[in-house]
Protein backbone atom coordinates (compact mmCIF):
# COMPACT_ATOMS: atom_id res chain seq x y z
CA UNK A 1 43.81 25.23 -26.68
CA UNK A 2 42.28 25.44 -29.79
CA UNK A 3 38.43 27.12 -30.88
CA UNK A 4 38.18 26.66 -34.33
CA UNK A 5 35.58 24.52 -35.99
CA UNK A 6 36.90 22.91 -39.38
CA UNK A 7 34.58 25.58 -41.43
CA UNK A 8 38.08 28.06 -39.93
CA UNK A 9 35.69 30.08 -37.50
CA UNK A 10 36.46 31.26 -33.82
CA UNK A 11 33.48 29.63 -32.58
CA UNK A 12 32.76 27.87 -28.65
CA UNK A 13 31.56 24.48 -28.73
CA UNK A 14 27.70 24.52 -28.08
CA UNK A 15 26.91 23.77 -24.08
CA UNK A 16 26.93 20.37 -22.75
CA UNK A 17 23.42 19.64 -21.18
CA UNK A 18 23.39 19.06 -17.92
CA UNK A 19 23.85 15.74 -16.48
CA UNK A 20 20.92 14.57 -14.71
CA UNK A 21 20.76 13.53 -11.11
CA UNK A 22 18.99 11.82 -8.46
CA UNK A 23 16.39 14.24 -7.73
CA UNK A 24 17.36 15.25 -4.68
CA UNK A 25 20.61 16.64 -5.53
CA UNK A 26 21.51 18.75 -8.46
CA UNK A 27 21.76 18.40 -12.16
CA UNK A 28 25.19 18.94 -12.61
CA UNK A 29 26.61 21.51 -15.09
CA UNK A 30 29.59 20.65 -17.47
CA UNK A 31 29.71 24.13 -18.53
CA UNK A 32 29.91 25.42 -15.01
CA UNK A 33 32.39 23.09 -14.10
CA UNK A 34 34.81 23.90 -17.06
CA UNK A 35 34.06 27.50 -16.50
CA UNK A 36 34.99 26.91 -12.42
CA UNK A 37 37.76 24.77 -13.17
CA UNK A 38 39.61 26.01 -15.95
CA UNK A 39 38.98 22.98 -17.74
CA UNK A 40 39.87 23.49 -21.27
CA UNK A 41 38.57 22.38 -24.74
CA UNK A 42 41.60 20.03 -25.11
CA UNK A 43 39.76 17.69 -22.92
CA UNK A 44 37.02 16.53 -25.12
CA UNK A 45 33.26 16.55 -23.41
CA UNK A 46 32.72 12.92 -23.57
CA UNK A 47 35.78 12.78 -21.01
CA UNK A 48 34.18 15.57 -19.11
CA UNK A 49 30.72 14.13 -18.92
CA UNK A 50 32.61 10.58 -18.10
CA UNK A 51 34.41 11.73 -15.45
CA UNK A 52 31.54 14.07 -14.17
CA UNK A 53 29.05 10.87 -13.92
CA UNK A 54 31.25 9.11 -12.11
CA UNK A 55 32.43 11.79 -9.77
CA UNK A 56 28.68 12.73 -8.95
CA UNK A 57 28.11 8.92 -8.68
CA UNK A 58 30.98 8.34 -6.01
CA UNK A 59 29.95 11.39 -3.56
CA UNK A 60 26.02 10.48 -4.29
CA UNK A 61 26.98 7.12 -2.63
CA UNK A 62 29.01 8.78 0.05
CA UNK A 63 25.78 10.89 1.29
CA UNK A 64 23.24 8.32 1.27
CA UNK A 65 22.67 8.52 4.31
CA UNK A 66 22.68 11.73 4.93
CA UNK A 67 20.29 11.89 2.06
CA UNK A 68 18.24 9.09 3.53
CA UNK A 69 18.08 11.04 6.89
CA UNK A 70 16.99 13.68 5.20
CA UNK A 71 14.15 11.78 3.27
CA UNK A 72 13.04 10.73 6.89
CA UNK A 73 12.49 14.69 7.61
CA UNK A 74 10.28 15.08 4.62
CA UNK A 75 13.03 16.92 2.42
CA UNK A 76 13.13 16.10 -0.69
CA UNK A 77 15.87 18.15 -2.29
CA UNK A 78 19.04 19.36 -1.40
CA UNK A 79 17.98 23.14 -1.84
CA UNK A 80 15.18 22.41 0.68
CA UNK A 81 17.84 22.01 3.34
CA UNK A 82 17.29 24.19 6.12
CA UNK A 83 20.15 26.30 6.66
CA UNK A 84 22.47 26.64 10.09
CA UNK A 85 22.08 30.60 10.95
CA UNK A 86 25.50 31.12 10.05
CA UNK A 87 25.61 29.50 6.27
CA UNK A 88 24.08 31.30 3.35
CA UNK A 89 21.61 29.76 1.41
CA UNK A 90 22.52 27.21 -1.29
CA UNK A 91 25.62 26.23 1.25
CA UNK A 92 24.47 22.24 1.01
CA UNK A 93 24.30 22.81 -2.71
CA UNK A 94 27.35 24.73 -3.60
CA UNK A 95 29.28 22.05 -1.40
CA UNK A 96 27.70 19.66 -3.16
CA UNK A 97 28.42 20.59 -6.60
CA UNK A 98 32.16 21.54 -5.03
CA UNK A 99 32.76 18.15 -3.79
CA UNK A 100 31.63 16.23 -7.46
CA UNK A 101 33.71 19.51 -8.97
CA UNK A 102 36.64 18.69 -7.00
CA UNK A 103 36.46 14.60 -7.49
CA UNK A 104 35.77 14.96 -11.51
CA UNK A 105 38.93 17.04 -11.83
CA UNK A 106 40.92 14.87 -10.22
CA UNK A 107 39.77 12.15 -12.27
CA UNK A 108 40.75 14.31 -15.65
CA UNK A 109 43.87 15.20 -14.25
CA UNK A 110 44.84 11.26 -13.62
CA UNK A 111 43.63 10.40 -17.10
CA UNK A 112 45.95 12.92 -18.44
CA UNK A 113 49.28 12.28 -16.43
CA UNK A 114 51.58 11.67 -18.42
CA UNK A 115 53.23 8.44 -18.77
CA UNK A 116 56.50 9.86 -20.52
CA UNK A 117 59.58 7.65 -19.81
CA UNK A 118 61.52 11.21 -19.54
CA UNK A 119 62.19 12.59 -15.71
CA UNK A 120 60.59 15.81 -17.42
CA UNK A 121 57.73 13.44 -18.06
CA UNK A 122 57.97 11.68 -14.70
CA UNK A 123 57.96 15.08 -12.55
CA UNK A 124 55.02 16.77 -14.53
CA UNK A 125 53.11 13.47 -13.79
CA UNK A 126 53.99 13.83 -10.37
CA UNK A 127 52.68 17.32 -10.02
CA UNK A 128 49.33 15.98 -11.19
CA UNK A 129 49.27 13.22 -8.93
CA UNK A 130 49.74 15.92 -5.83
CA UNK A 131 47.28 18.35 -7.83
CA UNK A 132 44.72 15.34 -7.72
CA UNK A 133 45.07 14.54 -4.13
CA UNK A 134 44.82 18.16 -3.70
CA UNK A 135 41.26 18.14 -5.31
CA UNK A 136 40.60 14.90 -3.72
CA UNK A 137 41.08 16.60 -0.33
CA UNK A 138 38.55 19.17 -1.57
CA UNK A 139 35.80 16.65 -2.50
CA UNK A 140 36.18 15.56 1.33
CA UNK A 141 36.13 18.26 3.20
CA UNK A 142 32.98 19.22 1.39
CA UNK A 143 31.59 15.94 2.06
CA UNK A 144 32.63 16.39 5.50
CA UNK A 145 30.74 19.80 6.02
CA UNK A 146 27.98 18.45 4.55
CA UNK A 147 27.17 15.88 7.17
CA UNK A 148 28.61 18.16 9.97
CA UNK A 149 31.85 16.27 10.34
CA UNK A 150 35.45 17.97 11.27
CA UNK A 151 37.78 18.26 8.19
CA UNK A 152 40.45 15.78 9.40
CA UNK A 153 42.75 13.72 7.45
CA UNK A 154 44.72 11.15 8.73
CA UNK A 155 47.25 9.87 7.38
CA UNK A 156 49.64 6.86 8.53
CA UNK A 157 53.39 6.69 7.77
């Protein structure tokens, strides 16, 4: 991972802005989410944003109706959520930026398997493809708790 601007300094790359939402769910923070994920500067922000967009995009469409039910109770944001007496608050929120977290990392790590014709190549592409599903998973389950459903995955043989 490398820091340095052409002028030779050890300098961070200014913040990405945030990436704008619906309105009812949260602006979503590329910083945060390379800070969270350990995403380094080696993958540029344009991929990051990219992959961000279409990750908040994707579980966006997967809550509509939750969202929808939720614009039926007069809420109009996520953070206005009342919480269960056992969650903290910000728990629809933090899952929420978990799940599009989760999702955009798996993205990144897809567009950066490697396609090497080497078995070395082959079985470091593999791990990513198992770390992906692995995030995928994630993304999910925090879907799942989000509109009160089990964390179960099925899957046939």
């Amino acid at each position: 991972m490398s820091l340095v601007a052409h002028g030779g300094s050890n300098t961070q790359p200014a913040p990405a802005p945030p990436i704008t939402n619906n309105g009812f769910w949260p602006d979503i923070e590329p910083g945060t989410f390379r800070e969270r994920h350990r995403i380094d500067t080696t993958v540029t922000p344009g991929r990051v944003e990219h992959a961000l967009g279409i990750a908040m995009r994707d579980i966006n469409r997967q809550l509509a109706d939750f969202q929808a039910r939720q614009w039926e109770a007069d809420i109009t944001a996520a953070d206005a959520i009342p919480a269960e007496p056992w969650q903290i608050p910000g728990h629809t929120t933090e899952l929420y930026q978990q799940a599009v977290f989760s999702e955009a990392h798996a993205r990144i790590l897809e567009s950066y398997r490697n396609y090497s014709a080497t078995r070395d190549g082959d079985e470091r592409g593999e791990i990513k493809d198992e770390a992906a599903e692995d995030y995928r998973r994630d993304a999910r389950w925090a879907v799942s708790e989000i509109i009160g459903e089990p964390h179960t995955t099925v899957e046939l043989i």
